[in-house]
Protein backbone atom coordinates (compact mmCIF):
# COMPACT_ATOMS: atom_id res chain seq x y z
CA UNK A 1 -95.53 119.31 272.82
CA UNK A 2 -93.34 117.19 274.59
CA UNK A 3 -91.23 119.81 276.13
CA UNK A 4 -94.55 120.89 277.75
CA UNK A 5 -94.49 117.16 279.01
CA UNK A 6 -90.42 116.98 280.24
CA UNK A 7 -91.04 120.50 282.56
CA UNK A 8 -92.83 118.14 285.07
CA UNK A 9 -90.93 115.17 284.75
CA UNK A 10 -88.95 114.29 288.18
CA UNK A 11 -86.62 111.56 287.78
CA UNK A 12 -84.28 110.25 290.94
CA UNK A 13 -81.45 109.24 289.92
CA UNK A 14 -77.65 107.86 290.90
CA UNK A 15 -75.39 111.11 290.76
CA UNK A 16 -72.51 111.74 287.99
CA UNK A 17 -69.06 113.09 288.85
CA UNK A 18 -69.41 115.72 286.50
CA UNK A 19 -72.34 116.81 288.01
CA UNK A 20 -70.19 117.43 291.36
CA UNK A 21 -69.91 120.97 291.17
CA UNK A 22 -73.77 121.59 290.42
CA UNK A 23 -74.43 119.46 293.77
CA UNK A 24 -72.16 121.21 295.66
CA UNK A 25 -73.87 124.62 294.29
CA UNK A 26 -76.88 123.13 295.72
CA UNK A 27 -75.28 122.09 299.39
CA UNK A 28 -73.94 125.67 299.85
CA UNK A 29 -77.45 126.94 299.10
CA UNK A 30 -79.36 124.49 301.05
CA UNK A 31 -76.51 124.76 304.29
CA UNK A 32 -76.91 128.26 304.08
CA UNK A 33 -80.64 128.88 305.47
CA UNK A 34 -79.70 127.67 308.65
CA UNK A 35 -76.79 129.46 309.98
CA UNK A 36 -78.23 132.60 311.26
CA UNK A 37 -74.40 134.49 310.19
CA UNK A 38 -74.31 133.15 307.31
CA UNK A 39 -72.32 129.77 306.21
CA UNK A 40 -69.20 129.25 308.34
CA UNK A 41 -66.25 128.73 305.72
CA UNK A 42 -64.53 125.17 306.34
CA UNK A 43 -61.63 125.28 303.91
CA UNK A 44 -63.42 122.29 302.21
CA UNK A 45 -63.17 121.97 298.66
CA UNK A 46 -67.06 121.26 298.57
CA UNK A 47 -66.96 120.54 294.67
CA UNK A 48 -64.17 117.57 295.15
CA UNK A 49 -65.70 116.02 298.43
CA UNK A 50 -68.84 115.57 296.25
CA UNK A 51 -66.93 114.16 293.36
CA UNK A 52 -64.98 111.76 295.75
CA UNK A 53 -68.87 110.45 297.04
CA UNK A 54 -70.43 110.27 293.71
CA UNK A 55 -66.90 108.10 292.94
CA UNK A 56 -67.15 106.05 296.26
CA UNK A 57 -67.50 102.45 294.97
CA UNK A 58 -68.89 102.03 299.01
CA UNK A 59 -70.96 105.07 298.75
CA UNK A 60 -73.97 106.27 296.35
CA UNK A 61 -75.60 109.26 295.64
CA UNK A 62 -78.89 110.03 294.71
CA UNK A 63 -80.39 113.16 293.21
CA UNK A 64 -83.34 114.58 292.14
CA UNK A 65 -83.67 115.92 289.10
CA UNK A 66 -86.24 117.88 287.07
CA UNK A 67 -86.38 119.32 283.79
CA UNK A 68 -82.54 119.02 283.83
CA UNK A 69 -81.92 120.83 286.88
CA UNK A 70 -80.76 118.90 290.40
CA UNK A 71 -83.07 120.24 293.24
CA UNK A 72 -82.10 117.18 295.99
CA UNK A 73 -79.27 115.32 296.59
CA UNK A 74 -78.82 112.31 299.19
CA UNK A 75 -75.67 110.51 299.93
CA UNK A 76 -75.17 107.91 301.87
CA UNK A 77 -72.98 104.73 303.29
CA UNK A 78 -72.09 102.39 305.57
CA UNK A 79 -69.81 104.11 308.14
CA UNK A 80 -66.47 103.00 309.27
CA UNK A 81 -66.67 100.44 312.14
CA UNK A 82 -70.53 99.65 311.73
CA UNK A 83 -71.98 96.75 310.73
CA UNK A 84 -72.77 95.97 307.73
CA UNK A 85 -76.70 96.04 308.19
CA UNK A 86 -76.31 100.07 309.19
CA UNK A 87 -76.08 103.06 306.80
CA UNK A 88 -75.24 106.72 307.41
CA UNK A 89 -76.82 109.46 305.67
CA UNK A 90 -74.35 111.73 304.97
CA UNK A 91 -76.07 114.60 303.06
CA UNK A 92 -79.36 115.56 302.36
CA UNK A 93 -80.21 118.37 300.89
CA UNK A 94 -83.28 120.13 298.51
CA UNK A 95 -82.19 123.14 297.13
CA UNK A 96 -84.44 125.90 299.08
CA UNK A 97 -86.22 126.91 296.06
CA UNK A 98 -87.90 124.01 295.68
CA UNK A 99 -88.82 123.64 299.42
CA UNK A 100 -92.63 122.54 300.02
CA UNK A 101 -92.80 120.48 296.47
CA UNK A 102 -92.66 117.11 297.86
CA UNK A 103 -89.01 116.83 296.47
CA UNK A 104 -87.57 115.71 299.82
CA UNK A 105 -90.41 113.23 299.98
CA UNK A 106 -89.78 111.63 297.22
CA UNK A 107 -85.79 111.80 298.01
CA UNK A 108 -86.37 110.02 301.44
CA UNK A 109 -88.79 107.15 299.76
CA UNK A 110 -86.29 106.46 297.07
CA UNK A 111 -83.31 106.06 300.40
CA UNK A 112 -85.12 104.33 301.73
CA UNK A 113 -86.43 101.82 299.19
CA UNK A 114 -82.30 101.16 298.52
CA UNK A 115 -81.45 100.92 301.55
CA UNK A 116 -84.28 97.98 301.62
CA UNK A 117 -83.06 96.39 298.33
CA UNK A 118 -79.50 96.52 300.29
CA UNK A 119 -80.47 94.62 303.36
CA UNK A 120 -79.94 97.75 305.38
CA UNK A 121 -81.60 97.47 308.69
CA UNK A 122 -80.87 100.54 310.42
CA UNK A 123 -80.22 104.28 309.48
CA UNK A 124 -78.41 107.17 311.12
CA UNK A 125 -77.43 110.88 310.32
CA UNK A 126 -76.31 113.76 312.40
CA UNK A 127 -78.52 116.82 311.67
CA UNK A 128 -77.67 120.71 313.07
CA UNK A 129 -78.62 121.10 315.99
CA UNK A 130 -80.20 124.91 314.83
CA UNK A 131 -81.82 123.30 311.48
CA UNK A 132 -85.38 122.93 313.05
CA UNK A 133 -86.74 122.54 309.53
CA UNK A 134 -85.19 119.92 308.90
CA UNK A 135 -84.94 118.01 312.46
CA UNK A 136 -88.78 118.16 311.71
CA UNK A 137 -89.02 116.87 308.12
CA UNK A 138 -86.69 113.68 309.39
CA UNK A 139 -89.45 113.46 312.19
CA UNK A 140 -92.25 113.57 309.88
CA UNK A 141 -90.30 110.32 307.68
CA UNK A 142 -90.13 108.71 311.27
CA UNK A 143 -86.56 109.54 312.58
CA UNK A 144 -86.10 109.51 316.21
CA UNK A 145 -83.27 110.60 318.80
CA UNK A 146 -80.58 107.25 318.09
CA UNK A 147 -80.56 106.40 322.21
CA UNK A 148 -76.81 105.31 322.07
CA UNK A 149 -75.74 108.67 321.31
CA UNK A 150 -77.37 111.51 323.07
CA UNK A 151 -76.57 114.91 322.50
CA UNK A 152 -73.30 116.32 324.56
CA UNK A 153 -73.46 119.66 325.59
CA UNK A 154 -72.18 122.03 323.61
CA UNK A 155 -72.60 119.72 320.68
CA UNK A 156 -73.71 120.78 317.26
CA UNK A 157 -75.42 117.75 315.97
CA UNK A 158 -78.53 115.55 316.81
CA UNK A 159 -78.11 111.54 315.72
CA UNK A 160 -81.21 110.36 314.87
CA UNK A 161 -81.68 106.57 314.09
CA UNK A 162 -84.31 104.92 311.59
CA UNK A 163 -85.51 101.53 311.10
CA UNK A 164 -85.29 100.96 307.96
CA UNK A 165 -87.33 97.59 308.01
CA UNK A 166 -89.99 98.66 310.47
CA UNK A 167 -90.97 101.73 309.13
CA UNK A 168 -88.95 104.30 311.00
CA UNK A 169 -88.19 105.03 314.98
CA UNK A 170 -86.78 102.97 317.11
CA UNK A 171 -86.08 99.05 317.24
């Protein structure tokens, strides 16, 4: 049967606005594990910032999807005032109920093989400071500490850096 076939089919794929309120479903899950009081609120309108990066002509978004249903999203772009040859990863996320499946994996490798095709050089991303599990899944793809920007005290977020044409860690 071929449905039989489709329920293992993962396909990673660029993002659609419409699907900007499933993705943002999927970010409130994913941002919720790792705030031990539960998910500060922001006032963000979660649902429209997605939209606005899946529209970004600068910007792209990848997902993950399988048998219909986004588990992992990625987006990412060059950030303002960086060169050209650098990209930001703004979000990643796999939806926790997928966790362990190799989803993320497979997320990372397709980044990563863009941001190749792109020219890309170098990548960065903040990650929370308390998010352990996933400060060790970017250090299992080869993310290290970025030098230039060392954690402040008090401050919430880690940069890591990749080289994107080396492999991963530093230059």
């Amino acid at each position: 049967m071929i449905s039989d076939r489709l329920k293992g089919l993962r396909v990673i794929r660029t993002a659609l606005p419409a699907e900007a309120e499933k993705i943002a479903a999927l970010h409130h899950r994913a941002r919720s594990t790792y705030y031990p009081d539960g998910l500060p609120e922001d006032g963000m309108d979660w649902t429209a910032a997605w939209r606005e990066a899946v529209e970004r002509p600068a910007g792209q978004v990848l997902c993950v999807v399988e048998a219909g249903v986004i588990t992992a999203v990625a987006s990412f772009r060059t950030p303002e005032g960086a060169p050209a040859e650098t990209v930001k990863l703004f979000q990643f996320h796999v939806d926790p109920g997928h966790w362990r499946a190799g989803i993320g994996t497979a997320l990372h490798t397709a980044c990563l093989e863009q941001w190749r095709a792109d020219g890309r050089r170098t990548a960065v991303l903040d990650v929370h400071i308390g998010n352990r599990r996933a400060q060790a899944f970017y250090a299992r793809q080869g993310w290290v500490p970025d030098p230039e920007h060392p954690p402040a005290d008090g401050e919430h977020h880690l940069c890591l850096r990749y080289a994107v044409g080396g492999g991963g860690g530093g230059e």
